[in-house]
N, C-alpha and C. Protein backbone atom coordinates (compact mmCIF):
# COMPACT_ATOMS: atom_id res chain seq x y z
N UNK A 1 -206.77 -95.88 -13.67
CA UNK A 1 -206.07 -95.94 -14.94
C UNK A 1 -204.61 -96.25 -14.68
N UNK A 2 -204.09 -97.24 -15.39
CA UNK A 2 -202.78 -97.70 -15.37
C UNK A 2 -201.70 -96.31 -16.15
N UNK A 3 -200.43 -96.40 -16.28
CA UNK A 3 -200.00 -95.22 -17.01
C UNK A 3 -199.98 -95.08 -17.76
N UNK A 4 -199.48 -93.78 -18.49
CA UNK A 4 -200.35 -93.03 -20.40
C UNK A 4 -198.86 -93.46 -21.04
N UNK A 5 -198.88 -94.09 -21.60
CA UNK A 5 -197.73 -93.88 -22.78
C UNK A 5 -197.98 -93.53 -24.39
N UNK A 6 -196.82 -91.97 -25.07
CA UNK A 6 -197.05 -91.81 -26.20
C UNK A 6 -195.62 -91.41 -26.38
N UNK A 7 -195.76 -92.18 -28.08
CA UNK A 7 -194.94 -91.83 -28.29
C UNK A 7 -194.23 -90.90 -29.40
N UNK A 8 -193.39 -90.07 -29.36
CA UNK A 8 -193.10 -88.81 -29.88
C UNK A 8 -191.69 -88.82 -31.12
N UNK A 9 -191.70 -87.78 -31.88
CA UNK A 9 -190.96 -87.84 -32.94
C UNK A 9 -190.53 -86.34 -32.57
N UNK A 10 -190.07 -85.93 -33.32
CA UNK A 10 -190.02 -84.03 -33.50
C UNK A 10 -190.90 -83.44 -33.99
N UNK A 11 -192.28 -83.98 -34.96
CA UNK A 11 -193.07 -83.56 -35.36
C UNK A 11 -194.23 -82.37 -34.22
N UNK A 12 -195.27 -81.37 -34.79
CA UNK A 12 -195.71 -80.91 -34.40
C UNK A 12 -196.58 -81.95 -33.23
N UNK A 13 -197.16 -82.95 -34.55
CA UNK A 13 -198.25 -83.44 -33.99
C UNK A 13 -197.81 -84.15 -32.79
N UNK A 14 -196.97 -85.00 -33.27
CA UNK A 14 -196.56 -85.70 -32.02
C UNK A 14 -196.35 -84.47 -30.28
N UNK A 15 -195.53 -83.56 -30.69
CA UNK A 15 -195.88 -82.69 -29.42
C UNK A 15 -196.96 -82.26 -28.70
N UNK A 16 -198.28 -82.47 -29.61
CA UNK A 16 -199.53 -82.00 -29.36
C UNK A 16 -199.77 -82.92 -28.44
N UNK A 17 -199.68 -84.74 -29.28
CA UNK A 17 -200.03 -85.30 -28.66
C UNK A 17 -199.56 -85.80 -27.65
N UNK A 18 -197.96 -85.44 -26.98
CA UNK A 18 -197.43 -85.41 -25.76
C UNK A 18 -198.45 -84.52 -24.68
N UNK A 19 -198.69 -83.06 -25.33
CA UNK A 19 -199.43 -82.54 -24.65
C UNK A 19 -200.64 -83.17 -24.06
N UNK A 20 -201.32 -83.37 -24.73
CA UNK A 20 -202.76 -83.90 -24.67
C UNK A 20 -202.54 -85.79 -23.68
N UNK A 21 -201.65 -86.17 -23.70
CA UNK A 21 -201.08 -87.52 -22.84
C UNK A 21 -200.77 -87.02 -21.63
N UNK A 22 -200.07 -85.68 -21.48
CA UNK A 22 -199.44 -85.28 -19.70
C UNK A 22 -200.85 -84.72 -19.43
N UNK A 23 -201.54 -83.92 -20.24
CA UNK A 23 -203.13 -83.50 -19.37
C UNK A 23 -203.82 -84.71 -19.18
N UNK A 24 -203.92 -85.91 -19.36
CA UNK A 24 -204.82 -86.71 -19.27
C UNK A 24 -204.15 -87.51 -18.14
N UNK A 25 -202.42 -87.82 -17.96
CA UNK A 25 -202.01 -88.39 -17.10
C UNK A 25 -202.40 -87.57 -15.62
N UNK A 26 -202.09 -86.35 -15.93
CA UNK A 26 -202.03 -84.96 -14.71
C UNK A 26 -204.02 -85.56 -14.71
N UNK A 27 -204.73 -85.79 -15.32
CA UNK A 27 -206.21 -85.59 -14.72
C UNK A 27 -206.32 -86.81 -13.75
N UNK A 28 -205.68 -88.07 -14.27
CA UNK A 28 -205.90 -89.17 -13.56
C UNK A 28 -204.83 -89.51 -12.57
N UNK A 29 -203.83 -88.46 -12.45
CA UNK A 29 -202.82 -88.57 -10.98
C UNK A 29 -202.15 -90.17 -11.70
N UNK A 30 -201.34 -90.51 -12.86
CA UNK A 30 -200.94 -91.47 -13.04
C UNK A 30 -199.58 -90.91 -14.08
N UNK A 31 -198.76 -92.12 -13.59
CA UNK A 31 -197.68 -91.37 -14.77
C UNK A 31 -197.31 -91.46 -16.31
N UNK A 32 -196.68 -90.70 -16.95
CA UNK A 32 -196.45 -90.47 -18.28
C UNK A 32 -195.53 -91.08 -18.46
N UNK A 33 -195.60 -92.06 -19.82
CA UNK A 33 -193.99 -92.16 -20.23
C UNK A 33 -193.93 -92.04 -21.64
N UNK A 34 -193.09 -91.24 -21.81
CA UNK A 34 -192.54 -90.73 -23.49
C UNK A 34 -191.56 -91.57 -23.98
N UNK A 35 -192.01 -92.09 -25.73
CA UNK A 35 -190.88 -92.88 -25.99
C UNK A 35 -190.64 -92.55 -27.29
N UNK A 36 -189.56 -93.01 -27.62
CA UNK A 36 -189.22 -92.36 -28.52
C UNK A 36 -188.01 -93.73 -29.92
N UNK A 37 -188.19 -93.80 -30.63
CA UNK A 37 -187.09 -94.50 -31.88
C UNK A 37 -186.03 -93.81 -32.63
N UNK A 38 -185.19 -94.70 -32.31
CA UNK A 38 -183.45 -94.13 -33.08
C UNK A 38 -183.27 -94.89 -33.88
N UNK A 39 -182.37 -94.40 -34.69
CA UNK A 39 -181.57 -95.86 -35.59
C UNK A 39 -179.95 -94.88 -34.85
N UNK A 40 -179.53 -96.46 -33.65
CA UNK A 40 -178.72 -95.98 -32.49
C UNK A 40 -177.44 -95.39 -33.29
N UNK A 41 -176.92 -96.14 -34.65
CA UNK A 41 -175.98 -96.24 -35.70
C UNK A 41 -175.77 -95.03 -36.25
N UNK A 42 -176.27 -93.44 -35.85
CA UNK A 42 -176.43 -92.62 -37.09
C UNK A 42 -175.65 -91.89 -36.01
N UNK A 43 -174.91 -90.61 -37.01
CA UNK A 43 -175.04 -89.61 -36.04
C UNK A 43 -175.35 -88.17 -36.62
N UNK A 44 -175.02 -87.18 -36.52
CA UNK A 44 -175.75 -86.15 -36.74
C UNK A 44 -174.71 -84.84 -36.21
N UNK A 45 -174.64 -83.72 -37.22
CA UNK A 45 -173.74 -82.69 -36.79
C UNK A 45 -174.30 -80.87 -36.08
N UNK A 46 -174.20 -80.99 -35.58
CA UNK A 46 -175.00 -79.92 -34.39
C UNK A 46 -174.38 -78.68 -34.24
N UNK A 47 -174.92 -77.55 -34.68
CA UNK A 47 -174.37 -76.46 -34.41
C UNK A 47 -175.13 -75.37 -33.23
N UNK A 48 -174.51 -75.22 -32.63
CA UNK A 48 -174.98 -74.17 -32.08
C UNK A 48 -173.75 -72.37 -31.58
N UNK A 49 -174.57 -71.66 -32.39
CA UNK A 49 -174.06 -70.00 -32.50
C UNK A 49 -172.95 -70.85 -34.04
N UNK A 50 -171.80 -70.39 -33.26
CA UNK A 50 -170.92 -70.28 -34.61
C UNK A 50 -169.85 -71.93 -34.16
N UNK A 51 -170.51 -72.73 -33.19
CA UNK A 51 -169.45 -73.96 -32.54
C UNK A 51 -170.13 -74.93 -33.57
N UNK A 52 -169.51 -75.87 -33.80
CA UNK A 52 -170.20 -77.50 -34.34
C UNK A 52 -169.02 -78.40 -33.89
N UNK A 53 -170.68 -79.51 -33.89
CA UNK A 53 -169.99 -80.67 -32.98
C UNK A 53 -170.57 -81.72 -33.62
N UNK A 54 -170.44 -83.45 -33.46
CA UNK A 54 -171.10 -84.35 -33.76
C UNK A 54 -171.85 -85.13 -32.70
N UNK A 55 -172.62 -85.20 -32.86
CA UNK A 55 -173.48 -86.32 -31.87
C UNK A 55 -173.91 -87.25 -31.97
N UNK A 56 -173.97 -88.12 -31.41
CA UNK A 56 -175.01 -89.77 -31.97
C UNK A 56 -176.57 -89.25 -31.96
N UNK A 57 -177.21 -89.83 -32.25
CA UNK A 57 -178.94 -89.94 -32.45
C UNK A 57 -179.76 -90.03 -30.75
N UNK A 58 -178.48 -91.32 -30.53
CA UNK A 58 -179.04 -91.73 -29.20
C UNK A 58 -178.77 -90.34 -28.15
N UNK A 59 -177.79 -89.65 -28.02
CA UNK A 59 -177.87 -88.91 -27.15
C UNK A 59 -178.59 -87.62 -27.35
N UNK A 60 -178.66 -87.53 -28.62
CA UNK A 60 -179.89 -86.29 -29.23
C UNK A 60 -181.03 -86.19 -28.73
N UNK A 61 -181.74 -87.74 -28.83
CA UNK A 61 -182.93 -88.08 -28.82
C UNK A 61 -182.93 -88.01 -27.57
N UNK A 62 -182.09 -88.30 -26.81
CA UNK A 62 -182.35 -88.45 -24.88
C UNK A 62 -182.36 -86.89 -24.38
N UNK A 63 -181.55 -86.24 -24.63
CA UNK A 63 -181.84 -84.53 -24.78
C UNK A 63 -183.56 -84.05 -25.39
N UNK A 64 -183.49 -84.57 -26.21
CA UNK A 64 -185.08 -84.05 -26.80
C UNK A 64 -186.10 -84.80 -25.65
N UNK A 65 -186.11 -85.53 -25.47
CA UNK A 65 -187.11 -86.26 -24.26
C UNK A 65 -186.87 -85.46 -23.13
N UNK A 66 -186.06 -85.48 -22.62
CA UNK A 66 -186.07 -84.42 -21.18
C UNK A 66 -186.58 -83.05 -21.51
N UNK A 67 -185.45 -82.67 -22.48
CA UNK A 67 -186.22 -80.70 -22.61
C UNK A 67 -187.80 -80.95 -22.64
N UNK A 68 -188.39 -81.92 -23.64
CA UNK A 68 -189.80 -82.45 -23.61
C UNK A 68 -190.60 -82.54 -22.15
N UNK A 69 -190.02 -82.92 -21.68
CA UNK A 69 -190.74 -83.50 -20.53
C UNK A 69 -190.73 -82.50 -19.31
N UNK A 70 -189.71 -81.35 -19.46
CA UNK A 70 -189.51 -80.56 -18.87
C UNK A 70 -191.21 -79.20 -19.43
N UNK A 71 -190.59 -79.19 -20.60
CA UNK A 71 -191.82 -78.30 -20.88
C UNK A 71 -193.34 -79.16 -20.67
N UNK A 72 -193.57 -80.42 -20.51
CA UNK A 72 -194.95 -81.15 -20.40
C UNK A 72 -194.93 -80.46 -19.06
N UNK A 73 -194.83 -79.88 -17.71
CA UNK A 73 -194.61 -79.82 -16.79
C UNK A 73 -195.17 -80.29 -15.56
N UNK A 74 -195.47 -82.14 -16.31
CA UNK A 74 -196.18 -83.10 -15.02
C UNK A 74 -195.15 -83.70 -14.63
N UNK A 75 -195.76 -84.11 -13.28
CA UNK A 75 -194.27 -84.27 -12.47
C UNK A 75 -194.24 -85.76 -12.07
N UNK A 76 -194.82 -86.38 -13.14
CA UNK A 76 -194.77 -88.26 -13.17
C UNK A 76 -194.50 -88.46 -14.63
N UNK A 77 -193.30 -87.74 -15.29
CA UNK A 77 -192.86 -88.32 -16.12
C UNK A 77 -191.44 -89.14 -16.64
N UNK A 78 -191.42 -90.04 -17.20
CA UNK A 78 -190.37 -90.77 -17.59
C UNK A 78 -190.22 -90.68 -19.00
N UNK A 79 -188.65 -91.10 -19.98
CA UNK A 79 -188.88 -91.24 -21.04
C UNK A 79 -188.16 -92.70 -21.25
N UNK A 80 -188.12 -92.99 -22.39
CA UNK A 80 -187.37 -94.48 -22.69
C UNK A 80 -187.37 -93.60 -24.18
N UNK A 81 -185.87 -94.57 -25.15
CA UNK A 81 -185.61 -94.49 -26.64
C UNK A 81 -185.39 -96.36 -26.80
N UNK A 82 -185.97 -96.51 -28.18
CA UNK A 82 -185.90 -97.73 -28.40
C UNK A 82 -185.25 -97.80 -29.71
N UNK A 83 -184.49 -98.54 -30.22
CA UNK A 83 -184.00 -98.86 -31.20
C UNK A 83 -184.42 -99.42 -32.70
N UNK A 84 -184.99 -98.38 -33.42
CA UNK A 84 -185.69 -99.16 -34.27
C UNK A 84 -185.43 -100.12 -35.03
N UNK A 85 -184.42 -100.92 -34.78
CA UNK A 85 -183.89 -102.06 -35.80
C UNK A 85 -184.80 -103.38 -35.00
């Protein structure tokens, strides 16, 4: 088997089905790659405790793929973000 690619949103399902892509990559010893769509143009205001900050989409989304990929915990994974325009 060549490698598993799926791709993910923030949704539940989509995490499921990250899940269910790293067990199938992890069965066939092949690697994962997670991808993911921005609109690169946006950005977004982030709080965490009592701090706020602004962020672009793009670097959000590249944070959400790693912590992701960190919790998938197969160790042939990659992510890519693509630009939905």
């Amino acid at each position: 088997m060549n490698d598993v690619v799926v791709g993910v949103d923030r949704s539940d399902t989509a995490r499921r089905a990250a899940v269910a892509a790293a067990e199938l990559a992890a069965a066939y010893g092949t690697n994962l790659h997670v991808v993911m769509c921005v609109d690169r143009g946006s950005s977004i205001n982030v709080g965490v405790g009592s701090d706020q900050f602004r962020s672009d989409w793009l670097t959000d989304a590249d944070q959400f793929l790693a912590d992701l990929a960190r919790e998938l915990g197969h160790d042939q994974i990659t992510h890519a973000i693509g630009d939905k325009d």
